[in-house]
C-alpha atoms as a PDB file:
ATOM      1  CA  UNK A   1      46.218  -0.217  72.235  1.00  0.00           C
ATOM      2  CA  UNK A   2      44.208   1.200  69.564  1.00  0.00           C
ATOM      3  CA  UNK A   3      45.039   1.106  66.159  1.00  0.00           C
ATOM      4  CA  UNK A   4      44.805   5.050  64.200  1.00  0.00           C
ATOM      5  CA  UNK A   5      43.863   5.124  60.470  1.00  0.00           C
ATOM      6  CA  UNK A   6      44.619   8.831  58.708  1.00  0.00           C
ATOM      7  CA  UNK A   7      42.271   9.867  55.667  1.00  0.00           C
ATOM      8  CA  UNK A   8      41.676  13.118  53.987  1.00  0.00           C
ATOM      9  CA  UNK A   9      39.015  14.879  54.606  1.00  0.00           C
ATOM     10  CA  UNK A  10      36.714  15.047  51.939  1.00  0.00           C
ATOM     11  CA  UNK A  11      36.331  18.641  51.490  1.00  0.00           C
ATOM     12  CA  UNK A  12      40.216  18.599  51.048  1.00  0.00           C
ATOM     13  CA  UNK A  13      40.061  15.842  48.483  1.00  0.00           C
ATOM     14  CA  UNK A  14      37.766  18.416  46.317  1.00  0.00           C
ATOM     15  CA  UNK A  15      39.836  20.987  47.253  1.00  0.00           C
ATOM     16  CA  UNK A  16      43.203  19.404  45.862  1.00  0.00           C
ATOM     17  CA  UNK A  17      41.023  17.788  42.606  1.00  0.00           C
ATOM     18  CA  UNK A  18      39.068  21.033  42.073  1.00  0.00           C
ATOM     19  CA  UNK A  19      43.210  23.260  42.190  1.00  0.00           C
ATOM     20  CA  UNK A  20      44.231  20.530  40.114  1.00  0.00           C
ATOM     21  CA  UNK A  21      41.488  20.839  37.311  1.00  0.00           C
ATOM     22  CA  UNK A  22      42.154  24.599  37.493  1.00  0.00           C
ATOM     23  CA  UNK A  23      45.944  24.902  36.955  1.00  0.00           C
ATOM     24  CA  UNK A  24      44.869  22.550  34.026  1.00  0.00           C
ATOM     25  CA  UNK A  25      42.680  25.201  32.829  1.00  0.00           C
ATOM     26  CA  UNK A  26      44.857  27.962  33.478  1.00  0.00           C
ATOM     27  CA  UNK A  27      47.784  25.898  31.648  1.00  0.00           C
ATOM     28  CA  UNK A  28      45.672  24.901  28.674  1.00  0.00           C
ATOM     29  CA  UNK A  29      44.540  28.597  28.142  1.00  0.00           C
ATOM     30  CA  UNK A  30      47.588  29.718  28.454  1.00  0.00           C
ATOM     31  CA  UNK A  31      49.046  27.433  25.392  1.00  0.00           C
ATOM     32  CA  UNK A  32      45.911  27.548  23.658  1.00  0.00           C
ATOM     33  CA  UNK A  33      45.957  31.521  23.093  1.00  0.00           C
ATOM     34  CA  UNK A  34      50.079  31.473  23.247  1.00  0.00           C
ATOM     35  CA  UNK A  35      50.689  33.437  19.860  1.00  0.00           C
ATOM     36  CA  UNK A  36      53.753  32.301  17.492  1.00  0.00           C
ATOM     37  CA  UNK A  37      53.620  28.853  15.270  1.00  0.00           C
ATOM     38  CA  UNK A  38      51.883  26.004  15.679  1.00  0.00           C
ATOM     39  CA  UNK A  39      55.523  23.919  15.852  1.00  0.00           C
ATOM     40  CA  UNK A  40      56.244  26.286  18.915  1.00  0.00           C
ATOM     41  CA  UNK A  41      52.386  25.780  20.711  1.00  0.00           C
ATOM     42  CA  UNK A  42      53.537  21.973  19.672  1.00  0.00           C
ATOM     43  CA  UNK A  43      56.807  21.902  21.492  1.00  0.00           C
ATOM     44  CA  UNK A  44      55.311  23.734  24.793  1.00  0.00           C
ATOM     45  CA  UNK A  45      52.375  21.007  25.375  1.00  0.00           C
ATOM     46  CA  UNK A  46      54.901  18.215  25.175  1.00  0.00           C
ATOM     47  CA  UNK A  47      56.492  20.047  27.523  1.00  0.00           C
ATOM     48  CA  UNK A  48      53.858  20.608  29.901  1.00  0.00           C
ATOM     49  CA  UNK A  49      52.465  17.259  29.347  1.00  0.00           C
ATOM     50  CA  UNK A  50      56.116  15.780  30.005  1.00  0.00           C
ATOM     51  CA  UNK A  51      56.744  17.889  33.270  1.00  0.00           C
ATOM     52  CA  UNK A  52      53.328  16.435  34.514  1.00  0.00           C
ATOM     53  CA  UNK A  53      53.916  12.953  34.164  1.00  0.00           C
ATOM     54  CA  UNK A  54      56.760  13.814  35.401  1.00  0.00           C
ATOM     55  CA  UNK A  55      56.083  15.220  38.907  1.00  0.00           C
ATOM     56  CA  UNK A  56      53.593  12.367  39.207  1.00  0.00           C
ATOM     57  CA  UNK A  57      56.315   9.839  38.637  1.00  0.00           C
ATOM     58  CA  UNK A  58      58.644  12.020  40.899  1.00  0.00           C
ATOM     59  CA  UNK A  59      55.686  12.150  43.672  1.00  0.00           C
ATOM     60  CA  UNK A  60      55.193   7.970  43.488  1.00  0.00           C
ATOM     61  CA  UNK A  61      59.330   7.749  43.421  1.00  0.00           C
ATOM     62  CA  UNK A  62      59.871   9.808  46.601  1.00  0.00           C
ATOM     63  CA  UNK A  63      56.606   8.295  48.558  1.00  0.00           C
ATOM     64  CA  UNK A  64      57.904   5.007  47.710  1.00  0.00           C
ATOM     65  CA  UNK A  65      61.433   5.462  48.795  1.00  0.00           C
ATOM     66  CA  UNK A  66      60.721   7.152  51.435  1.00  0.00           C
ATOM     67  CA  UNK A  67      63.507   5.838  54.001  1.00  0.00           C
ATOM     68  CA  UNK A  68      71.382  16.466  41.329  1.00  0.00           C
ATOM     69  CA  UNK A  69      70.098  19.070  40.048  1.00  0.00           C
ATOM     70  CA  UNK A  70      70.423  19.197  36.313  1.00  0.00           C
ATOM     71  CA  UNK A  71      70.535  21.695  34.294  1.00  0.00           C
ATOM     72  CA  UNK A  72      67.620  22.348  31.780  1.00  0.00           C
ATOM     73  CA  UNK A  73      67.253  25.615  29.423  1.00  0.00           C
ATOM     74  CA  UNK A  74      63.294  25.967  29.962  1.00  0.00           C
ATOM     75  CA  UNK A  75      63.214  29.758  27.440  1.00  0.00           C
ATOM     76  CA  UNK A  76      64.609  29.577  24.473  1.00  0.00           C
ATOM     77  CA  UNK A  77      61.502  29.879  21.869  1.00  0.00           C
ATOM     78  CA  UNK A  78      60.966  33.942  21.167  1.00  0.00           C
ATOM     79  CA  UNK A  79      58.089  34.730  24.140  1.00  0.00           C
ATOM     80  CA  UNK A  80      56.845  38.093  24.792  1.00  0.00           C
ATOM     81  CA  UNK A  81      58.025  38.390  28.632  1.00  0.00           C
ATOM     82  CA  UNK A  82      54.949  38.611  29.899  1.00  0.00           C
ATOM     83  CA  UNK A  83      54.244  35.099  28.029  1.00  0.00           C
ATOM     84  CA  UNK A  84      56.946  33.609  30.140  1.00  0.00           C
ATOM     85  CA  UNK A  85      55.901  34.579  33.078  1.00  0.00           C
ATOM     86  CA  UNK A  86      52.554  33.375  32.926  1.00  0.00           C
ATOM     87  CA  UNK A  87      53.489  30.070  31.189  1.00  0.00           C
ATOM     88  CA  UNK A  88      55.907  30.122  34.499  1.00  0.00           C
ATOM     89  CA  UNK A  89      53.384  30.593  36.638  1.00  0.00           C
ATOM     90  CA  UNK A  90      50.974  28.674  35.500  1.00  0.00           C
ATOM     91  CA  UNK A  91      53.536  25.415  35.371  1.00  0.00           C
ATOM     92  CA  UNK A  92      54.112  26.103  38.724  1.00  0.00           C
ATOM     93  CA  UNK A  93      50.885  25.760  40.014  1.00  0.00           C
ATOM     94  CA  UNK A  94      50.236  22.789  37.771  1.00  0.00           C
ATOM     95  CA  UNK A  95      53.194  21.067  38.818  1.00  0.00           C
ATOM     96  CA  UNK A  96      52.336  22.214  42.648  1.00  0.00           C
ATOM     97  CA  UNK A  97      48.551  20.826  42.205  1.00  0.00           C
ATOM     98  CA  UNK A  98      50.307  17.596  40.691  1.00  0.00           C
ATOM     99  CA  UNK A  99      52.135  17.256  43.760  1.00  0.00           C
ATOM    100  CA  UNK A 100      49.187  17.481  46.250  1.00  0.00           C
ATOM    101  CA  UNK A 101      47.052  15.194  43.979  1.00  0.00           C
ATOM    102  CA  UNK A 102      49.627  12.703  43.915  1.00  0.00           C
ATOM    103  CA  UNK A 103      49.611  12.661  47.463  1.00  0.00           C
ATOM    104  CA  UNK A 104      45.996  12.328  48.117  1.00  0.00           C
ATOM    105  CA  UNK A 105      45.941  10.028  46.134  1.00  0.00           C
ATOM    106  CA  UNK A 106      48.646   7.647  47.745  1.00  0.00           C
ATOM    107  CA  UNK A 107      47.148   8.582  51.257  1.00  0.00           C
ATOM    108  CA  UNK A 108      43.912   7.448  50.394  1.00  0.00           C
ATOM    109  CA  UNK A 109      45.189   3.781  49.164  1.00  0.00           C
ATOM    110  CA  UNK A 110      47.430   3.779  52.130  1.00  0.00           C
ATOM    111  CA  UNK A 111      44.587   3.909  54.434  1.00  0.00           C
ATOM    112  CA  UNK A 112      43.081   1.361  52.094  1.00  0.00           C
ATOM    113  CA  UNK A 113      45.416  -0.898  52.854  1.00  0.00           C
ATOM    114  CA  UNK A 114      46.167  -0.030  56.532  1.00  0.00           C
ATOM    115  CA  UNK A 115      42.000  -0.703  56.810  1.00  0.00           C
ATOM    116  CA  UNK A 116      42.218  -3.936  54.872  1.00  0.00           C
ATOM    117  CA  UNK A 117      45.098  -4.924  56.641  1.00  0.00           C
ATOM    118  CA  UNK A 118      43.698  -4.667  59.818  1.00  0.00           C
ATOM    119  CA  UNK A 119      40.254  -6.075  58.595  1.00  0.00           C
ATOM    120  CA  UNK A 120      42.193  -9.142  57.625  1.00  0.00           C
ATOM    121  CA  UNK A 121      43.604  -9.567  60.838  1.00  0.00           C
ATOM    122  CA  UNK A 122      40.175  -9.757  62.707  1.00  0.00           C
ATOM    123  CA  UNK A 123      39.503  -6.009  63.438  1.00  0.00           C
ATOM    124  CA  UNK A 124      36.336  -4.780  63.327  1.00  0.00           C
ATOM    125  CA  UNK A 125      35.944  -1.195  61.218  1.00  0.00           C
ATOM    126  CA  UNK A 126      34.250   1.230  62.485  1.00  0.00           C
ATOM    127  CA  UNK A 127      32.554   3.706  60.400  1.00  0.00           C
ATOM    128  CA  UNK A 128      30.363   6.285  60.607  1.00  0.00           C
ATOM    129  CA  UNK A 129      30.774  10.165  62.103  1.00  0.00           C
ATOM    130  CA  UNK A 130      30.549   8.834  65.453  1.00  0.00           C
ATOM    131  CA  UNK A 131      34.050   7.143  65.162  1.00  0.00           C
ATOM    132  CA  UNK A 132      35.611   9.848  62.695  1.00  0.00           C
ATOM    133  CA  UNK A 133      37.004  12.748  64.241  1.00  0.00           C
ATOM    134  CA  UNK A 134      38.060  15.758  62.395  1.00  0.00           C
ATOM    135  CA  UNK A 135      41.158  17.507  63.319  1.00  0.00           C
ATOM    136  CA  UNK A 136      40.898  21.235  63.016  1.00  0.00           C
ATOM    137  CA  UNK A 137      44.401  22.209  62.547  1.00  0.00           C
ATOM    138  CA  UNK A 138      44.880  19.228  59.931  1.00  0.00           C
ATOM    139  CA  UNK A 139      43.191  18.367  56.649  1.00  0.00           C
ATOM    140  CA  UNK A 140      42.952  14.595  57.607  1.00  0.00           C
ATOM    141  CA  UNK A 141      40.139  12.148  59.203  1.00  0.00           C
ATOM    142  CA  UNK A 142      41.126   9.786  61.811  1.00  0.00           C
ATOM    143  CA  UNK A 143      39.723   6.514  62.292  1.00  0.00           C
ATOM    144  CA  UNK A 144      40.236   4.316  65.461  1.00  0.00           C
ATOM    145  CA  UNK A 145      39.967   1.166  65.518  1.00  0.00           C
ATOM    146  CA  UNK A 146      39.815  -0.625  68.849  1.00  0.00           C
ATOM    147  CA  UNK A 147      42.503  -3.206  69.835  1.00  0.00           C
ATOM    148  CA  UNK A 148      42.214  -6.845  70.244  1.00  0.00           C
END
């Protein structure tokens, strides 16, 4: 029986860090050129900052449990419409990006550890393109490891 070992490939590991680092752009502009006060600008980075954390800690809560909606007022500052839209917008895709980075992220230590695991127990790796196969309709690697 072989043993299979899922990575990302690493065009989509630049892909999710190089969406990330744009929705961060996007965001930052956004709050950065938002006109009203500076208490206002204030209160909608903590925000932003806050709801990032927070999908990251949501992302590492659901992956490691993997086996209510609440109500929250998001408008009430004085926005020009068109403000809140693209503040809403651009949230979404940062909290979307978070998501997906948070992911990679775990899927890459979990092959760590699936690798390491299986190193410790007397499997040879392989490496190298011969023994990495691609799979078109996926964005993963997979690496098999022979059986013992």
């Amino acid at each position: 029986m072989e043993t299979i070992v899922r990575r990302d490939t690493r065009a989509w590991r630049m892909q999710v860090w190089i969406s990330f680092g744009l929705a961060l752009l996007v965001c930052t502009g956004g709050l950065v050129a938002l006109p009203g006060a500076e208490l206002d600008r204030a209160f909608m980075v903590m925000g932003y900052a806050f709801c990032l954390t927070s999908a990251f800690a949501l992302a590492k809560f659901v992956r490691d449990s993997e086996g209510g909606p609440k109500d929250t007022p998001l408008w009430r500052m004085e926005i020009n419409p068109t403000w809140k839209a693209y503040l809403l917008v651009s949230w979404l895709y940062l909290i979307s990006c978070a998501f997906t980075l948070a992911k990679t992220l775990r899927d890459a230590w979990e092959a760590d550890r699936a690798e390491a695991r299986l190193s410790a127990a007397g499997e040879p790796e392989l490496c190298g393109a011969a023994h990495v196969a691609a799979r078109a309709t996926h964005h993963t690697e997979t690496t098999t490891l022979p059986a013992r």
